[in-house]
C-alpha atoms as a PDB file:
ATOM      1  CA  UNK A   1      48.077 -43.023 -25.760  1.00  0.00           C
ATOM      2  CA  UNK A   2      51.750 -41.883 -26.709  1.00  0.00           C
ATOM      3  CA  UNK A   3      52.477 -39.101 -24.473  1.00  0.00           C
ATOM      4  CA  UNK A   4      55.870 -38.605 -26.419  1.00  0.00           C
ATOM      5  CA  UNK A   5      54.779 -36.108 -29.329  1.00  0.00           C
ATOM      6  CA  UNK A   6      56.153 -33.325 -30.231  1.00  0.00           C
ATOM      7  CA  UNK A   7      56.110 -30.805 -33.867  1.00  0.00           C
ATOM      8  CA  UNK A   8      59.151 -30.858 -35.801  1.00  0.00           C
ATOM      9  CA  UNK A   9      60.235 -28.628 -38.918  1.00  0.00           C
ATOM     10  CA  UNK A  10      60.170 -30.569 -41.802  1.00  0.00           C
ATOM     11  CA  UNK A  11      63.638 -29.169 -42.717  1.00  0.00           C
ATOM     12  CA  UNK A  12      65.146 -31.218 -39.674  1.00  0.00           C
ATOM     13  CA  UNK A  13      65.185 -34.575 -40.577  1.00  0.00           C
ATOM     14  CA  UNK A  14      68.398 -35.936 -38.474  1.00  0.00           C
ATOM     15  CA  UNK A  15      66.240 -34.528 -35.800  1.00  0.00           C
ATOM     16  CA  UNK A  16      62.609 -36.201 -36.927  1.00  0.00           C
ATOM     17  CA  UNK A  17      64.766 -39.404 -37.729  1.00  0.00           C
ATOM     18  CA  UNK A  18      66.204 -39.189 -34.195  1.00  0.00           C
ATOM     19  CA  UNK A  19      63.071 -38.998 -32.651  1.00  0.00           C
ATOM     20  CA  UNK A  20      61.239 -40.865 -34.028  1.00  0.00           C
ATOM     21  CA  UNK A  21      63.356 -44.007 -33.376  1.00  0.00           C
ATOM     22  CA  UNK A  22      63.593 -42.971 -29.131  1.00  0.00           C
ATOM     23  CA  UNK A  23      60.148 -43.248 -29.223  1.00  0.00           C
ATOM     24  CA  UNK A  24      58.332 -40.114 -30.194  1.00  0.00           C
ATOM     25  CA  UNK A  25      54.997 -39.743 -32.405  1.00  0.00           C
ATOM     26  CA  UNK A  26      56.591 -36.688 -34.335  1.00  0.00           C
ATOM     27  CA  UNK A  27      54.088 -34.110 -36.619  1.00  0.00           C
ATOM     28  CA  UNK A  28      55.767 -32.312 -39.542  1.00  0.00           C
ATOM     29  CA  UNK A  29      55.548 -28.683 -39.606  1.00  0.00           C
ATOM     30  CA  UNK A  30      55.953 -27.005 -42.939  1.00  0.00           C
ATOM     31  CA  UNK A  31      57.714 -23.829 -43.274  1.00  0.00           C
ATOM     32  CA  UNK A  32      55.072 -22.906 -40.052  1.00  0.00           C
ATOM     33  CA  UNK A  33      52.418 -23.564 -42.597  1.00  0.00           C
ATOM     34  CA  UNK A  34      50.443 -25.148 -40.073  1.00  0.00           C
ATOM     35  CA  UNK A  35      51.565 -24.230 -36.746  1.00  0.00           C
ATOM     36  CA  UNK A  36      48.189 -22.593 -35.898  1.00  0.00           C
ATOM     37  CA  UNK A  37      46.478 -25.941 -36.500  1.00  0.00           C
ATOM     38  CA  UNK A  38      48.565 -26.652 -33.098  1.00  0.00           C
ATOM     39  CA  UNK A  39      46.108 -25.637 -30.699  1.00  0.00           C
ATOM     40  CA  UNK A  40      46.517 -28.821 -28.467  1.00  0.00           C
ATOM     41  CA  UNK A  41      48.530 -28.734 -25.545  1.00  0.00           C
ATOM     42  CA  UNK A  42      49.137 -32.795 -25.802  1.00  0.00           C
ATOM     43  CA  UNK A  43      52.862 -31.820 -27.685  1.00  0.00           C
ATOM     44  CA  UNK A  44      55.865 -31.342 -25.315  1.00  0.00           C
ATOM     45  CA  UNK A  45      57.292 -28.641 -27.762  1.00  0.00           C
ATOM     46  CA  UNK A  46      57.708 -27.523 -31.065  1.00  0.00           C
ATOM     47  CA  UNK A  47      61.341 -27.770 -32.804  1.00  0.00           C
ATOM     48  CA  UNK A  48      62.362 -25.028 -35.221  1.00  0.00           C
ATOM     49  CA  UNK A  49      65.605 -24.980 -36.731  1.00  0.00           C
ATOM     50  CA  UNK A  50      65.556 -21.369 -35.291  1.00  0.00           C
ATOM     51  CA  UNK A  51      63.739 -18.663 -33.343  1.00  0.00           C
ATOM     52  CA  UNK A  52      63.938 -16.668 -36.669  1.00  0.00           C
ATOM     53  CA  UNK A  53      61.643 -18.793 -38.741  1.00  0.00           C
ATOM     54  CA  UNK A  54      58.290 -17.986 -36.582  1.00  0.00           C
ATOM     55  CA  UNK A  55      58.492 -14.933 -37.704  1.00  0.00           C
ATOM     56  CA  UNK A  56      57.873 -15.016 -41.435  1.00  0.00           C
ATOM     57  CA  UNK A  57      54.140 -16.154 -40.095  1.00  0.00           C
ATOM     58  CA  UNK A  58      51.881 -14.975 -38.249  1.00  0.00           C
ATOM     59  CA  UNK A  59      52.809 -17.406 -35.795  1.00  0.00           C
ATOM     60  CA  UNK A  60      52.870 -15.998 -32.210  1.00  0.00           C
ATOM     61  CA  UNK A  61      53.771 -17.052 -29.016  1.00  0.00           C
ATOM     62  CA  UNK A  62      50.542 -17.095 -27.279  1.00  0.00           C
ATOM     63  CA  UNK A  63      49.544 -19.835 -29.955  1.00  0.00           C
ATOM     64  CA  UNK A  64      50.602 -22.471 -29.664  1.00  0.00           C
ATOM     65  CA  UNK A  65      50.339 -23.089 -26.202  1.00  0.00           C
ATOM     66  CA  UNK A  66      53.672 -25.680 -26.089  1.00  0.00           C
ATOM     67  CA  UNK A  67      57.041 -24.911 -25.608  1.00  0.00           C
ATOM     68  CA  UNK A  68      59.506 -24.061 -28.248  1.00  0.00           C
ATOM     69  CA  UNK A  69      62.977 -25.170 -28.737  1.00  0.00           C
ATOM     70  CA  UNK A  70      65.708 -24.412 -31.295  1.00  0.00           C
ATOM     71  CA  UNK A  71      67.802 -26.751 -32.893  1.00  0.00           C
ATOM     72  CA  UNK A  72      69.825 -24.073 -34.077  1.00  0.00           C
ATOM     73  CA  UNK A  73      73.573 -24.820 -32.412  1.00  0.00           C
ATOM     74  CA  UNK A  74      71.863 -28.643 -30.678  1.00  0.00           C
ATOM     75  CA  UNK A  75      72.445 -31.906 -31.605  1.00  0.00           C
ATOM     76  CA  UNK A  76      69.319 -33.848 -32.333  1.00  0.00           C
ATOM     77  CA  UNK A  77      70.608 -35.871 -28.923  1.00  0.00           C
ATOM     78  CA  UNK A  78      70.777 -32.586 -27.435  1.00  0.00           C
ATOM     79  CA  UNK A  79      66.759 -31.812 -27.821  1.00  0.00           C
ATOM     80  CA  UNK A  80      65.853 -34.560 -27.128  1.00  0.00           C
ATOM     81  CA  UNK A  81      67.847 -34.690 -23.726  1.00  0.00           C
ATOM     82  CA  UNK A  82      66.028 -31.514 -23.213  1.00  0.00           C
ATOM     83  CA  UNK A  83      62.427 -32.317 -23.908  1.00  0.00           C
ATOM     84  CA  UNK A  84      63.159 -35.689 -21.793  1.00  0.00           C
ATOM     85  CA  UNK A  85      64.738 -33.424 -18.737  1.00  0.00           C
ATOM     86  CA  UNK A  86      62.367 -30.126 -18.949  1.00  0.00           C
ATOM     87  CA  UNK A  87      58.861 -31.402 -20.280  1.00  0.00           C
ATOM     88  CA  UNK A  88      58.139 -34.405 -18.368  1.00  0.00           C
END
C-alpha cells in the first residue's frame, strides 16, 4: 500500500504534476467540493492554494482529520519538502 497520498486542489497542477512524479498517489479536490468525503486519516495533508478557499464551504477543521498546507507563497518543491520532513 502507497503510504505517499495526499489531496491536492485541482487548481494546482505544477503541484499535482510534481507529486505525482516523486512518488505520491495524489486525489483531486474540487473547489472543496469533496473535502468532507476525506474522512480517512491515510492522507499526509491536504494542499490548498490558500487558507482562504476552506472557507467558501462548510469545510472545517475538525474534518478532515489531516493536516493542511498552503501552497500559497511555496514552490511545489517546497511542499513537498515539507510533507517529506513534517508528516513522516
Amino acid at each position: 500500500m502507497n503510504e505517499k497520498k495526499v489531496v491536492v486542489e485541482n487548481t494546482l497542477t505544477p503541484y499535482i504534476d510534481f507529486l505525482k512524479d516523486s512518488g505520491y498517489d495524489v486525489y483531486t479536490l474540487y473547489k472543496n467540493e469533496n473535502i468532507n468525503n476525506i474522512k480517512s486519516p491515510d492522507y499526509k495533508a491536504i494542499i490548498v492554494s490558500g487558507l482562504d478557499v476552506l472557507s467558501t464551504t462548510d469545510a472545517s477543521y475538525d474534518n478532515p482529520p489531516v493536516p493542511i498546507l498552503e501552497a500559497k507563497g511555496r514552490t511545489p518543491e517546497e511542499i513537498y519538502n515539507l510533507l517529506e520532513s513534517r508528516y513522516k
